[in-house]
C-alpha atoms as a PDB file:
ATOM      1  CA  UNK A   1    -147.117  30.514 -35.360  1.00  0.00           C
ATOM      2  CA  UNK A   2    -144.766  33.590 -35.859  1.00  0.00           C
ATOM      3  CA  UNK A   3    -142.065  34.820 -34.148  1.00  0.00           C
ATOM      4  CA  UNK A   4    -140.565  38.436 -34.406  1.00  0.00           C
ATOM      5  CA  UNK A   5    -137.996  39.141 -37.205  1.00  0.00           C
ATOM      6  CA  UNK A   6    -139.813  36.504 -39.481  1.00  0.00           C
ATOM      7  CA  UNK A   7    -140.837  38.082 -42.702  1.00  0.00           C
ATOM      8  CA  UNK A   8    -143.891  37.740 -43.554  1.00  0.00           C
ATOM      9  CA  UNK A   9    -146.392  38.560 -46.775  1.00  0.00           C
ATOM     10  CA  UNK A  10    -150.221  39.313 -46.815  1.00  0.00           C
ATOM     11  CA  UNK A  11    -152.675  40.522 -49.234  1.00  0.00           C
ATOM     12  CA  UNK A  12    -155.632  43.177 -48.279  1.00  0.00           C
ATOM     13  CA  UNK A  13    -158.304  44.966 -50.303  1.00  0.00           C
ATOM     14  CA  UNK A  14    -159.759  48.249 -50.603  1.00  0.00           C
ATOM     15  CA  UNK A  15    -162.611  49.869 -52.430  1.00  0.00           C
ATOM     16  CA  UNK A  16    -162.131  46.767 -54.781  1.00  0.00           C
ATOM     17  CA  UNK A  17    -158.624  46.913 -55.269  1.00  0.00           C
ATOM     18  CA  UNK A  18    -156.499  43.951 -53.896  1.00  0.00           C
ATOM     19  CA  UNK A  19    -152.837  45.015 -52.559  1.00  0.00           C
ATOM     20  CA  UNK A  20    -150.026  42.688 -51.814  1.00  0.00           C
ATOM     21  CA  UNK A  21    -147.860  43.723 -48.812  1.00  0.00           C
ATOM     22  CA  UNK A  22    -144.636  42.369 -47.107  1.00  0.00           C
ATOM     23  CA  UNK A  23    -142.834  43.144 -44.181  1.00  0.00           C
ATOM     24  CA  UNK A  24    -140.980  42.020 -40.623  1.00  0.00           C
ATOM     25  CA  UNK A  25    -142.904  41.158 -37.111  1.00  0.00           C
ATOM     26  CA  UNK A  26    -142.115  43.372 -35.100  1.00  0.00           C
ATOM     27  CA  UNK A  27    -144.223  42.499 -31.995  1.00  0.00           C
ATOM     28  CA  UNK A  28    -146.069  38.685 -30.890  1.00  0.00           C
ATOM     29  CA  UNK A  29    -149.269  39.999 -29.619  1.00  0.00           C
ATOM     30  CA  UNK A  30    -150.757  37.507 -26.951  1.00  0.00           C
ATOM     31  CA  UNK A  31    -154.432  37.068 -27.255  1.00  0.00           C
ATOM     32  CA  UNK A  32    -156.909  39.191 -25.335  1.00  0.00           C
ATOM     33  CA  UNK A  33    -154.160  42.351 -25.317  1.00  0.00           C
ATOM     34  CA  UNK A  34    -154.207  45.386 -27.161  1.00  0.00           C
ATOM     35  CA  UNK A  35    -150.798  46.339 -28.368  1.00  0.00           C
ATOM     36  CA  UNK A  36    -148.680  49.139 -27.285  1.00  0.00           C
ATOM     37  CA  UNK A  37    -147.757  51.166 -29.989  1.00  0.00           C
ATOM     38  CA  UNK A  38    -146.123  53.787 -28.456  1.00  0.00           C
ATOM     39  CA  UNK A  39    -142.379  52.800 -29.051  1.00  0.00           C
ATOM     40  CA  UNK A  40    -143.282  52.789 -32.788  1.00  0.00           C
ATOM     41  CA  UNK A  41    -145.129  55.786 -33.212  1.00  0.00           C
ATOM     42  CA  UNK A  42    -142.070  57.876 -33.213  1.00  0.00           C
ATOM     43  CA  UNK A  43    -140.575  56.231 -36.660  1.00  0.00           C
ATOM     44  CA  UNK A  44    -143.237  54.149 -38.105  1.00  0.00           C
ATOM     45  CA  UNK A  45    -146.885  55.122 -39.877  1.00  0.00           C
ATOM     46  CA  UNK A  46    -149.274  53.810 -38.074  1.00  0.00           C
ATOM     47  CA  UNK A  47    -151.978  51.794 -40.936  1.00  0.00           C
ATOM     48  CA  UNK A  48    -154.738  51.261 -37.650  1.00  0.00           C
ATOM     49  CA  UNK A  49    -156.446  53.128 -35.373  1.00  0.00           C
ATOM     50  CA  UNK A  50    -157.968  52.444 -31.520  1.00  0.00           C
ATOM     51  CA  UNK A  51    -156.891  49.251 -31.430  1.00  0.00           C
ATOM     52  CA  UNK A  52    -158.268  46.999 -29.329  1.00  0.00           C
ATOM     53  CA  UNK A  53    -157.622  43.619 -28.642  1.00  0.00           C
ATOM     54  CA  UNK A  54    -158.023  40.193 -30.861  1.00  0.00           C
ATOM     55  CA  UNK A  55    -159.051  36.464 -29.063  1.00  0.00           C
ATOM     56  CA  UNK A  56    -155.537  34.854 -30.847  1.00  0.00           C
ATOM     57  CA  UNK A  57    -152.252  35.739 -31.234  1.00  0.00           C
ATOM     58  CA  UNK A  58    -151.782  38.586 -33.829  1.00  0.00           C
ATOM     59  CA  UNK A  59    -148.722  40.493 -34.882  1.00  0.00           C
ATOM     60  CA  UNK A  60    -146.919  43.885 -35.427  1.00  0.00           C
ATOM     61  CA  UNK A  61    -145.778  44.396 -38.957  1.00  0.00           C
ATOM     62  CA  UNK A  62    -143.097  46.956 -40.438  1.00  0.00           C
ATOM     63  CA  UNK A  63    -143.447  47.214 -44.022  1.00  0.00           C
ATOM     64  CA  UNK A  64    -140.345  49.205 -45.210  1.00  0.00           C
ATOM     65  CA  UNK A  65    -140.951  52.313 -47.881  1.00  0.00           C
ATOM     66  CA  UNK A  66    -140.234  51.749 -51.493  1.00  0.00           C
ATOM     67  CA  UNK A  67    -136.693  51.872 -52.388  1.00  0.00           C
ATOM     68  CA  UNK A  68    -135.533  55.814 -52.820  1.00  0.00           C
ATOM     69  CA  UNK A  69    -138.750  57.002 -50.929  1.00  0.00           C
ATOM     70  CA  UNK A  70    -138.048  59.055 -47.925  1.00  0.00           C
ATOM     71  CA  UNK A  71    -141.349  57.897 -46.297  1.00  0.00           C
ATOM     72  CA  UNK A  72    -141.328  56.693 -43.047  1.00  0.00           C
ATOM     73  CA  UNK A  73    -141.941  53.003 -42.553  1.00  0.00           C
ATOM     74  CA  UNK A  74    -145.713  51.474 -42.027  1.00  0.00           C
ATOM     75  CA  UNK A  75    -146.931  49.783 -38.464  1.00  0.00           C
ATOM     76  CA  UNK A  76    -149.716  47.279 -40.094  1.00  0.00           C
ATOM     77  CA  UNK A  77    -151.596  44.957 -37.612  1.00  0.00           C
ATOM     78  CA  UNK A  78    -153.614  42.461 -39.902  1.00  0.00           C
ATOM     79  CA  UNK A  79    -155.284  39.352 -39.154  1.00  0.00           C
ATOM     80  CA  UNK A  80    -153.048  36.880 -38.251  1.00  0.00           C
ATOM     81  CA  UNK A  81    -155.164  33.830 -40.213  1.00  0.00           C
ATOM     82  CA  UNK A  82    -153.799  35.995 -43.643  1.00  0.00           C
ATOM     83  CA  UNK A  83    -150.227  36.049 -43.316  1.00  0.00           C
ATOM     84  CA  UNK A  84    -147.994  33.678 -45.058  1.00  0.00           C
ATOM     85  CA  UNK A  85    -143.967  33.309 -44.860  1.00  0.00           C
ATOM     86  CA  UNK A  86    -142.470  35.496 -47.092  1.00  0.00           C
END
């Protein structure tokens, strides 16, 4: 569906606020595998915890910090079935 280095977009929602994000694959996820984080723990944010594994392919996401923010970037993994070329 995806392949890294596409950009992507996706919306999520918490405690009834909806919030649009955007970023870059940065890992194809087969099905039935929990990701590796570890090479991204070092200069991302990581948005998940104890991940374990999904039944279809799924995907890494870097979402880049506002422009002039010194943040680091954020590692998302969301449900592939919401993301949407960017």
């Amino acid at each position: 569906m995806f392949n890294r280095g596409d950009k992507v977009k996706w919306s999520s929602q918490s405690m009834g606020n909806h919030v649009k994000k955007a970023g870059v694959i940065v890992a194809v996820i087969p099905p039935i595998v929990k990701p590796d984080i570890t090479q991204y723990v070092s200069d991302h944010s990581v948005q998940f915890t104890n991940p374990g594994y999904r039944d279809k392919e799924s995907y890494l996401i870097s979402v880049a910090p506002k422009e002039g923010s010194k943040a680091r970037p954020k590692l998302y993994w969301p449900v592939a079935s919401l993301l949407k070329k960017a």
